[in-house]
C-alpha atoms as a PDB file:
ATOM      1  CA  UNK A   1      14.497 -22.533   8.686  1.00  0.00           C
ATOM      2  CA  UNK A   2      11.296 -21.703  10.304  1.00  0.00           C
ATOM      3  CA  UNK A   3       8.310 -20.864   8.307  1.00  0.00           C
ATOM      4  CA  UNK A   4       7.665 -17.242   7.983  1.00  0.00           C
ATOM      5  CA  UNK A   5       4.820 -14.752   6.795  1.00  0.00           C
ATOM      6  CA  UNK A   6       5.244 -11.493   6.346  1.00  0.00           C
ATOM      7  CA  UNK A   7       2.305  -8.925   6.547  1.00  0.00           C
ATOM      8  CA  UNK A   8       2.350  -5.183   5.472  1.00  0.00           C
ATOM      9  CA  UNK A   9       0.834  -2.671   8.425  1.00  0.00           C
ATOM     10  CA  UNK A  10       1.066   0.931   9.408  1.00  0.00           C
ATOM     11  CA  UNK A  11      -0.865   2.232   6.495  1.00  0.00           C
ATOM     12  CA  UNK A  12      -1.023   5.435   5.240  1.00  0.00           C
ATOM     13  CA  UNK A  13      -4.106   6.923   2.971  1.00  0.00           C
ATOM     14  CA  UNK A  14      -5.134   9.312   0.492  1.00  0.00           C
ATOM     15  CA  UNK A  15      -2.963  12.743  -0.100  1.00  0.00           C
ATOM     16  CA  UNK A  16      -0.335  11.202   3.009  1.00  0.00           C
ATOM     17  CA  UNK A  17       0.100   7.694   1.313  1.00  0.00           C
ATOM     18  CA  UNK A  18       1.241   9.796  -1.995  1.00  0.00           C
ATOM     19  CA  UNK A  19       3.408  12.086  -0.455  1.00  0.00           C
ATOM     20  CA  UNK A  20       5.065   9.493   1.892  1.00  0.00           C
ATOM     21  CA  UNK A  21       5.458   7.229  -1.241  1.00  0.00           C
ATOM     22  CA  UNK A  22       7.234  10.303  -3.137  1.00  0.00           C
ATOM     23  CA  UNK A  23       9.563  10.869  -0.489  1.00  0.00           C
ATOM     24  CA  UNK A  24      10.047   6.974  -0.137  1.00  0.00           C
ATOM     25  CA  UNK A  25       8.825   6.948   3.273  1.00  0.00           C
ATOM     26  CA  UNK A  26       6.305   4.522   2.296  1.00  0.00           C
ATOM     27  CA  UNK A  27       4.880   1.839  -0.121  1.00  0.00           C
ATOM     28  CA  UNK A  28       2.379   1.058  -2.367  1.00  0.00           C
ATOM     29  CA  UNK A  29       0.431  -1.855  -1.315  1.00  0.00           C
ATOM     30  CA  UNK A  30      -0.409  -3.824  -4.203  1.00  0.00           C
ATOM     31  CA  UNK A  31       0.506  -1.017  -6.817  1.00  0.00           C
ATOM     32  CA  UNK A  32      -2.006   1.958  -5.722  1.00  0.00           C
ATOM     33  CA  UNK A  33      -0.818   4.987  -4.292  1.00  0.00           C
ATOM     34  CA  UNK A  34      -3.400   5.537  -2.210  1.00  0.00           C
ATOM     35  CA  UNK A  35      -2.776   3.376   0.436  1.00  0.00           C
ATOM     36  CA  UNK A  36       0.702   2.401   1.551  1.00  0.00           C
ATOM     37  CA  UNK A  37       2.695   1.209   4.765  1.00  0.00           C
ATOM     38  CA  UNK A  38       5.819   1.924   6.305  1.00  0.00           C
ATOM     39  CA  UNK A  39       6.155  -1.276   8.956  1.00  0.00           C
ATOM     40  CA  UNK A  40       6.138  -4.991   8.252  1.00  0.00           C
ATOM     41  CA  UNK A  41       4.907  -7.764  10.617  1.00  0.00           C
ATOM     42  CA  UNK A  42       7.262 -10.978  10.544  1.00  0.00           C
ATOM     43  CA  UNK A  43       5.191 -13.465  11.639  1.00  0.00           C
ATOM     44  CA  UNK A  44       6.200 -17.232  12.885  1.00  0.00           C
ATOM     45  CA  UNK A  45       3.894 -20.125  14.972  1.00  0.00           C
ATOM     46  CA  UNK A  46       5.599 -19.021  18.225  1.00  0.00           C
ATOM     47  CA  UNK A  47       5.790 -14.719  17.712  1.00  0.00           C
ATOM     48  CA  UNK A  48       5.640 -11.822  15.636  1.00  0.00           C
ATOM     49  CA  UNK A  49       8.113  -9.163  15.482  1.00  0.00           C
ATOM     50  CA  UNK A  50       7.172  -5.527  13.703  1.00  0.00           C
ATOM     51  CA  UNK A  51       9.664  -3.714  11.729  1.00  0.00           C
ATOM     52  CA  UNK A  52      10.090  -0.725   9.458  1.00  0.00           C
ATOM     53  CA  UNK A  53      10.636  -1.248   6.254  1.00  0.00           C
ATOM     54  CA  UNK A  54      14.179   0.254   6.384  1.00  0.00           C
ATOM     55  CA  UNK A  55      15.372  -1.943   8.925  1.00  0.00           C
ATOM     56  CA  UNK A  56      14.891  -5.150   6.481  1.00  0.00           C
ATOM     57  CA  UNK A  57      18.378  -5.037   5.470  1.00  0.00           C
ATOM     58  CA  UNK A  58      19.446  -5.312   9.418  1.00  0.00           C
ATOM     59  CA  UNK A  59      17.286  -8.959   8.923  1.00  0.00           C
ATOM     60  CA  UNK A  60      19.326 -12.463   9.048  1.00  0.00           C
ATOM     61  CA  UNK A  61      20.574 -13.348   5.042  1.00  0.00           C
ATOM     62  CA  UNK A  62      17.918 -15.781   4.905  1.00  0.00           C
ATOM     63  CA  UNK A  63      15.125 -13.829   6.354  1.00  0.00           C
ATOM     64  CA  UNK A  64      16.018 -11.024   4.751  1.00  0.00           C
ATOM     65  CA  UNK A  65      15.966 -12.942   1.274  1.00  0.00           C
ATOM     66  CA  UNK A  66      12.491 -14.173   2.297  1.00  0.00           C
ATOM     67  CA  UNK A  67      11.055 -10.487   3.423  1.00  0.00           C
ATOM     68  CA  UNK A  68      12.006  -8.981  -0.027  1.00  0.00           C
ATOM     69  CA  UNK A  69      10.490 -11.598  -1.406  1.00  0.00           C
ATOM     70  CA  UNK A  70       7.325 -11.396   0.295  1.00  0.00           C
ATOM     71  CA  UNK A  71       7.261  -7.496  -0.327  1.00  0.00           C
ATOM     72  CA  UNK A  72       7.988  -7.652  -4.015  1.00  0.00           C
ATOM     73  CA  UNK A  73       4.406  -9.693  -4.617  1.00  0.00           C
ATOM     74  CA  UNK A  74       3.100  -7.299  -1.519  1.00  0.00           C
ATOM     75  CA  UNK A  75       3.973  -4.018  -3.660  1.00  0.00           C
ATOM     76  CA  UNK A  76       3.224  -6.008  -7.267  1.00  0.00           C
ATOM     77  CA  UNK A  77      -0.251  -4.470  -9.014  1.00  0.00           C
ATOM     78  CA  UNK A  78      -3.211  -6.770  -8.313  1.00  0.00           C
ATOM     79  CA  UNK A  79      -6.277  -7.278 -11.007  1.00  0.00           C
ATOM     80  CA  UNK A  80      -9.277  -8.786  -9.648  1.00  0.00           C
ATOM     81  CA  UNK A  81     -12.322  -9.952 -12.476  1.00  0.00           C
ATOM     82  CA  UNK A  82     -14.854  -7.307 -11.769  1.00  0.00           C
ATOM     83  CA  UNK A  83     -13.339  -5.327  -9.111  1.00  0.00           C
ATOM     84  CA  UNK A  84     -11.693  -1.791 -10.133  1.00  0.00           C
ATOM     85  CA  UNK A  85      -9.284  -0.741  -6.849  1.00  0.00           C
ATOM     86  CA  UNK A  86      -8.640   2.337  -8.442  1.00  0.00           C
ATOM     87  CA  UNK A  87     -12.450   3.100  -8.252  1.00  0.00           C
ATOM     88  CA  UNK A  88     -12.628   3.647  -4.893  1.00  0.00           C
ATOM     89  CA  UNK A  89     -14.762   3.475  -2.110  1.00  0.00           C
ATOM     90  CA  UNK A  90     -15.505  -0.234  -3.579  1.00  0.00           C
ATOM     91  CA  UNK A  91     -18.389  -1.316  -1.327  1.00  0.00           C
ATOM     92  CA  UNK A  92     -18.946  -5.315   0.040  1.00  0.00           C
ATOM     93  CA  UNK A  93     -22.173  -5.914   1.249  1.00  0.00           C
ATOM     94  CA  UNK A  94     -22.568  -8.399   4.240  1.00  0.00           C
ATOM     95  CA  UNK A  95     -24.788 -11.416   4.323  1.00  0.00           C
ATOM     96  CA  UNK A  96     -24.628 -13.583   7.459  1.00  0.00           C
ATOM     97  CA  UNK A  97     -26.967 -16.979   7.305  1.00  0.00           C
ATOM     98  CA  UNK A  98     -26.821 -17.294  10.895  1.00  0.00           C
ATOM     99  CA  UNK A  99     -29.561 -17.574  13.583  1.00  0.00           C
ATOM    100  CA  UNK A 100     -27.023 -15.733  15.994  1.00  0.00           C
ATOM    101  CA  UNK A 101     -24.514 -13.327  14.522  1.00  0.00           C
ATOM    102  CA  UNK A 102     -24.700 -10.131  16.890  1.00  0.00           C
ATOM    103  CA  UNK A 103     -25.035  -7.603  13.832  1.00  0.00           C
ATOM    104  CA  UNK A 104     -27.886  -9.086  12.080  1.00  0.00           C
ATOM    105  CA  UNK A 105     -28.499 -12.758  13.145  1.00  0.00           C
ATOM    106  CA  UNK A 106     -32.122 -14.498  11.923  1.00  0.00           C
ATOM    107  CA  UNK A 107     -32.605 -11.660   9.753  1.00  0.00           C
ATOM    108  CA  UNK A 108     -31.786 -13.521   6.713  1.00  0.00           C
ATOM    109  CA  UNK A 109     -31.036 -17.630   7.152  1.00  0.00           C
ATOM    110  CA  UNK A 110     -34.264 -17.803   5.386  1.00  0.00           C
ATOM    111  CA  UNK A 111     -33.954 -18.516   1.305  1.00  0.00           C
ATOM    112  CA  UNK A 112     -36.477 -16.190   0.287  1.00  0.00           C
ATOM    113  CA  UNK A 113     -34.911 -13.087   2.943  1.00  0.00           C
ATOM    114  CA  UNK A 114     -31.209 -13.898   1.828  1.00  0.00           C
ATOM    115  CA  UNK A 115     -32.212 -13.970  -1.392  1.00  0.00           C
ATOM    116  CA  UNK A 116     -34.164 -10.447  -1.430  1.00  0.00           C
ATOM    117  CA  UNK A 117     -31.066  -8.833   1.010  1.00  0.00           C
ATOM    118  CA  UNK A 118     -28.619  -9.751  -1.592  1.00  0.00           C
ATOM    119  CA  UNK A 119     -30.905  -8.325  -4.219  1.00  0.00           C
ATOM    120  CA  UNK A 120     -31.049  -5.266  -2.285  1.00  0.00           C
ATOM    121  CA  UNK A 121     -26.778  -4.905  -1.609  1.00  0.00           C
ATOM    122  CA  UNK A 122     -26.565  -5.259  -5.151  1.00  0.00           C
ATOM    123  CA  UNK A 123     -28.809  -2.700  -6.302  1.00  0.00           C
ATOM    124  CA  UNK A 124     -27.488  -0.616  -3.632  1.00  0.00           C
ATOM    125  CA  UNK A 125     -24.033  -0.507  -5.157  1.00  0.00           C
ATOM    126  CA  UNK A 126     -22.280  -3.515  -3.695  1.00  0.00           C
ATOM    127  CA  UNK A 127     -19.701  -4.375  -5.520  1.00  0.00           C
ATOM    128  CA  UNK A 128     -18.623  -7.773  -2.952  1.00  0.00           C
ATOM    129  CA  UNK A 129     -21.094  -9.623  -1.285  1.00  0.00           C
ATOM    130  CA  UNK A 130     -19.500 -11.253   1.749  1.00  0.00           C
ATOM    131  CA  UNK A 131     -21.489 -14.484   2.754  1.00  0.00           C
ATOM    132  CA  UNK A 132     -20.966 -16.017   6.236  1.00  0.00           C
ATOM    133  CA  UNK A 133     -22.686 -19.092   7.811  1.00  0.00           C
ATOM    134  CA  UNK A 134     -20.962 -19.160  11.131  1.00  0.00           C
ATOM    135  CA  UNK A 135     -21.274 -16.498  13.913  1.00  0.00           C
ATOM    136  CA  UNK A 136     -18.039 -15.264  15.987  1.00  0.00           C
ATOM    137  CA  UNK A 137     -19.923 -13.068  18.334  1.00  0.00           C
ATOM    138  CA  UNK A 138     -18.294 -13.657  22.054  1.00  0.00           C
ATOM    139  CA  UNK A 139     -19.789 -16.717  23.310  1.00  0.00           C
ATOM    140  CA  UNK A 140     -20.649 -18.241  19.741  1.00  0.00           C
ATOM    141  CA  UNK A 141     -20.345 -22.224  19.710  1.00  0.00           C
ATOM    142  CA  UNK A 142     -18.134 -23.739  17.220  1.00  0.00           C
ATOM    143  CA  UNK A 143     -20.611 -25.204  14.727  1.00  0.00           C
ATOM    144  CA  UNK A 144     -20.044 -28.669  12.361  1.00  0.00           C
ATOM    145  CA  UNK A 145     -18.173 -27.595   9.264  1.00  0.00           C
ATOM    146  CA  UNK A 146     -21.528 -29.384   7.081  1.00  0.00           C
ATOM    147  CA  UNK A 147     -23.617 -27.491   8.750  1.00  0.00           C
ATOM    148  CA  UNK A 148     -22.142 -24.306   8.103  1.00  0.00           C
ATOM    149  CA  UNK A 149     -22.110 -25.342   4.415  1.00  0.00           C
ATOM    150  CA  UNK A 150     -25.447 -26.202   4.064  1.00  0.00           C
ATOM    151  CA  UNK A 151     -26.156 -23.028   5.423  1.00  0.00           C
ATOM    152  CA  UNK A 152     -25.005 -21.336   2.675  1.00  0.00           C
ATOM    153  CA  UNK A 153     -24.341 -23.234  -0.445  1.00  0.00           C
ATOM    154  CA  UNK A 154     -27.852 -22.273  -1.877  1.00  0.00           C
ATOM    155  CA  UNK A 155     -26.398 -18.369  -1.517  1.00  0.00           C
ATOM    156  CA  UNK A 156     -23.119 -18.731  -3.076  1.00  0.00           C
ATOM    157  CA  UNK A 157     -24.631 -21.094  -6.067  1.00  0.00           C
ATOM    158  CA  UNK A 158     -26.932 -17.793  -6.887  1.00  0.00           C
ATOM    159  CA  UNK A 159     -24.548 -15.356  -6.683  1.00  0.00           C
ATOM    160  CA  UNK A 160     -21.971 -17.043  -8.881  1.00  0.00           C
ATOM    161  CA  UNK A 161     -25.094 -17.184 -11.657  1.00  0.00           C
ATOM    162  CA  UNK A 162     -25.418 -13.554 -10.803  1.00  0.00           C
ATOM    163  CA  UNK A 163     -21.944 -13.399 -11.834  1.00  0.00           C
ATOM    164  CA  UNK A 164     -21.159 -11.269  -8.632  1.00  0.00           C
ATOM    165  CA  UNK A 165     -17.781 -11.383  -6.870  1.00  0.00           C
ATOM    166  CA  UNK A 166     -18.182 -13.398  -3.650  1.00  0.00           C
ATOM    167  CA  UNK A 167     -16.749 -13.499  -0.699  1.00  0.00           C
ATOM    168  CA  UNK A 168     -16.883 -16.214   1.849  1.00  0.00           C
ATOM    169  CA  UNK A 169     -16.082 -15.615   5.193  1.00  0.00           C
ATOM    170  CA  UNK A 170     -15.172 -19.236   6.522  1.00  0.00           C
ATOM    171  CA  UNK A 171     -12.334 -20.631   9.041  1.00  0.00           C
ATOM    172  CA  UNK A 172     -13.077 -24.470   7.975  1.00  0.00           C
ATOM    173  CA  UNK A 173     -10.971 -26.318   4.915  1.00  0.00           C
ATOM    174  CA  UNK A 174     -14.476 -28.406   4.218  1.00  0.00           C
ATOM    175  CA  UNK A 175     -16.267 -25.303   3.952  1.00  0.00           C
ATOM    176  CA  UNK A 176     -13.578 -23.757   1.722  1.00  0.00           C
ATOM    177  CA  UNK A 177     -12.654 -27.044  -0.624  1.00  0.00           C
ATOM    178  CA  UNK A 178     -16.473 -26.821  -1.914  1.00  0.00           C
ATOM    179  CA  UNK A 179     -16.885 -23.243  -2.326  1.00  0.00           C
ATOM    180  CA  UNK A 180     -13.827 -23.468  -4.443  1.00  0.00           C
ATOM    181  CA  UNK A 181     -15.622 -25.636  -6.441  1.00  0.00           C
ATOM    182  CA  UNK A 182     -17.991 -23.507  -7.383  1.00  0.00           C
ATOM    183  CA  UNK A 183     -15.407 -20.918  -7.936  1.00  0.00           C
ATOM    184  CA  UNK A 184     -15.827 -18.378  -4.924  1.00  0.00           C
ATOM    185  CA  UNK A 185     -14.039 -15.553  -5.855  1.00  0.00           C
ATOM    186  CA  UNK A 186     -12.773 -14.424  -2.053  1.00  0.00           C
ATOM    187  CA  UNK A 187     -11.762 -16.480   1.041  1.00  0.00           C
ATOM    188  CA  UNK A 188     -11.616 -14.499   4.256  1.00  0.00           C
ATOM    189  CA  UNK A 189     -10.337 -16.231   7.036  1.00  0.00           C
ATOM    190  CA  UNK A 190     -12.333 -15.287  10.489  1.00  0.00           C
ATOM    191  CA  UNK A 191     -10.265 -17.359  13.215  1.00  0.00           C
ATOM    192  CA  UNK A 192      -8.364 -15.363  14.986  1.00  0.00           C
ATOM    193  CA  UNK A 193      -5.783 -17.838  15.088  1.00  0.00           C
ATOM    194  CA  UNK A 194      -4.565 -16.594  11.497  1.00  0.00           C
ATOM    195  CA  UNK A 195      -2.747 -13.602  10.818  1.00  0.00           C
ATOM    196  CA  UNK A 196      -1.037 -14.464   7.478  1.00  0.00           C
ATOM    197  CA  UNK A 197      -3.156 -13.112   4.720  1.00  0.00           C
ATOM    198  CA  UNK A 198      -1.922  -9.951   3.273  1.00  0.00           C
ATOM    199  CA  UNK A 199      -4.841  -9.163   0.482  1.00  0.00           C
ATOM    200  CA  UNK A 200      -3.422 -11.475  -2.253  1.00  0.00           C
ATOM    201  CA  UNK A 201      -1.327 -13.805  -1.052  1.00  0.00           C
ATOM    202  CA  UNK A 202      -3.021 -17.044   0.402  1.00  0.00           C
ATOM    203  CA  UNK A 203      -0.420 -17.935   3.291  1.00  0.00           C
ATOM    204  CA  UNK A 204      -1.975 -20.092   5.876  1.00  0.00           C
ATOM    205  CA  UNK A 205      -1.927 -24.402   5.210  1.00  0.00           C
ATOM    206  CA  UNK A 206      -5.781 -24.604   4.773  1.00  0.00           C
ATOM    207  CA  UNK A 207      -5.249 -22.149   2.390  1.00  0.00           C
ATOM    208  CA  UNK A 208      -2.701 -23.990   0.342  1.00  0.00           C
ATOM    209  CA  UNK A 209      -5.682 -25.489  -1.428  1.00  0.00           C
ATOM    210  CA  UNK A 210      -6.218 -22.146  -3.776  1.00  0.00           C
ATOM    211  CA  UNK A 211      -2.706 -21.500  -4.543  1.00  0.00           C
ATOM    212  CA  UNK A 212      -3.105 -22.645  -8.079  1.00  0.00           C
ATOM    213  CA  UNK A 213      -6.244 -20.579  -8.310  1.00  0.00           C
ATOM    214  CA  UNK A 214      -5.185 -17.250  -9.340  1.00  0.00           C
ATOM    215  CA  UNK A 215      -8.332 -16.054  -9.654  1.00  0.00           C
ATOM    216  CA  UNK A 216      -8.732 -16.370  -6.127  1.00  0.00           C
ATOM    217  CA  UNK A 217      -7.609 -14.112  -2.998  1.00  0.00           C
ATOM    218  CA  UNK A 218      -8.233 -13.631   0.790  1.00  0.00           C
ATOM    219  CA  UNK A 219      -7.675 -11.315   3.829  1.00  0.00           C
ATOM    220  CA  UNK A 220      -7.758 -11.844   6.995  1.00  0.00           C
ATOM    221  CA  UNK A 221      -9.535 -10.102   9.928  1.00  0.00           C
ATOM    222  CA  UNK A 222      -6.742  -8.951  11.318  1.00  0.00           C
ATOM    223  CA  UNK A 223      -6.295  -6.838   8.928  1.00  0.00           C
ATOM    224  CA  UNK A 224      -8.137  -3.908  10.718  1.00  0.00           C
ATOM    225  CA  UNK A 225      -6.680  -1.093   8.433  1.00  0.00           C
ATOM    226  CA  UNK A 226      -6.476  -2.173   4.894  1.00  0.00           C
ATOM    227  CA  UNK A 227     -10.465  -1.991   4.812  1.00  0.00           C
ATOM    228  CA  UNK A 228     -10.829   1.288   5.988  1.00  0.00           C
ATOM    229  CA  UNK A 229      -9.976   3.013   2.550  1.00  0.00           C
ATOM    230  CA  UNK A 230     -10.112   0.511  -0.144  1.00  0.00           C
ATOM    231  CA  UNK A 231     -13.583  -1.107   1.356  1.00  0.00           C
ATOM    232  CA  UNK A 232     -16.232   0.282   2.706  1.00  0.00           C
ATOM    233  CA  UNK A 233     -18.637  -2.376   4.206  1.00  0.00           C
ATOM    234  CA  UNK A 234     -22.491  -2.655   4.336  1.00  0.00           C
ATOM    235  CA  UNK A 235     -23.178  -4.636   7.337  1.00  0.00           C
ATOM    236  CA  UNK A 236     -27.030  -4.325   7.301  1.00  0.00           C
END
């Protein structure tokens, strides 16, 4: 049997999520009410098929046994060490060590200006501080997985003695086998060859590496929608 992944999308927010879930139109994702989805994407290496969640059943016996399987963790309550998602709009403040991200690149891949830009997210209200040390901007150059992580192991070491949840925005299994050793909380996977991370569940092989780590969990970029309720995001 191929290898399957199985991401939740169409999502619904707010006042619709809780009616839609009422009249079982919809799902929880990960146990709140206020956001939930009514489609499923199937994914494999060679396509992706989407399907609404009522049409499961209609699935091959074996696929079918792994979709329910995959939704029952997908609609399971998730609880993250200092992150409330009930207290919502949970803010993650951005911090990209790069000379050329198109947001905000050179502004702070200096110590002392990362430092003093973190300081500010936090006092700010940033709840997530999302550190990057690569730049995906069109055009960007694929850079040497040590460099990105001397870019920004000085950042993550502080923020874990600030006790802060952090996020590390990475595509390279160096890069994420020594942030895990210093116990990064987040792992969001930028390539847009991924499309397997549904909040929680750590689905693609690099990612294999944190499965025993439960306090650990990852998105991926593509998931455009998810954000827009449960995170708001400081970019500058």
């Amino acid at each position: 049997m191929n290898k399957y992944y199985t991401r939740a999308c169409n999502f619904y927010y707010g006042t619709t999520s809780k009616t839609y879930i009422k009249k079982k139109k919809s799902i929880p994702l990960n146990g709140y009410n206020h956001i939930s989805f009514d489609k499923l994407e199937i994914i494999d290496r060679k396509k992706n098929k989407i399907i609404n969640i009522k049409d499961i059943s209609k699935l091959s016996t074996k696929l079918k046994k792994k979709v329910y399987r995959d939704l029952k963790n997908i609609k399971k309550k998730k609880i993250f060490k200092q992150i409330n998602l009930s207290d919502i709009p949970v803010l993650m403040g951005i911090v990209n060590l790069t000379p050329d991200s198109f947001s905000d690149g050179g502004k702070y891949n200096k110590k002392n200006l990362a430092l003093k830009h973190v300081n500010n997210l936090l006092s700010n209200g940033a709840k997530i501080i999302d550190v990057g040390g690569e730049s995906t901007r069109p055009g960007a150059k694929d850079i040497n997985p040590r460099k990105e992580w001397d870019r920004i192991k000085f950042i993550l070491k502080i923020l874990k003695n600030k006790k802060s949840f952090v996020s590390l925005d990475t595509r390279k299994s160096f890069v994420m086998k020594n942030a895990s050793k210093i116990k990064v909380d987040r792992f969001q996977n930028k390539s847009r060859s991924y499309k397997w991370c549904v909040w929680t569940k750590l689905w693609s092989w690099d990612y294999k590496l944190f499965k025993k780590n439960k306090k650990t969990f990852c998105h991926s970029s593509h998931e455009r929608n998810t954000k827009k309720y449960a995170i708001k995001t400081i970019l500058q």
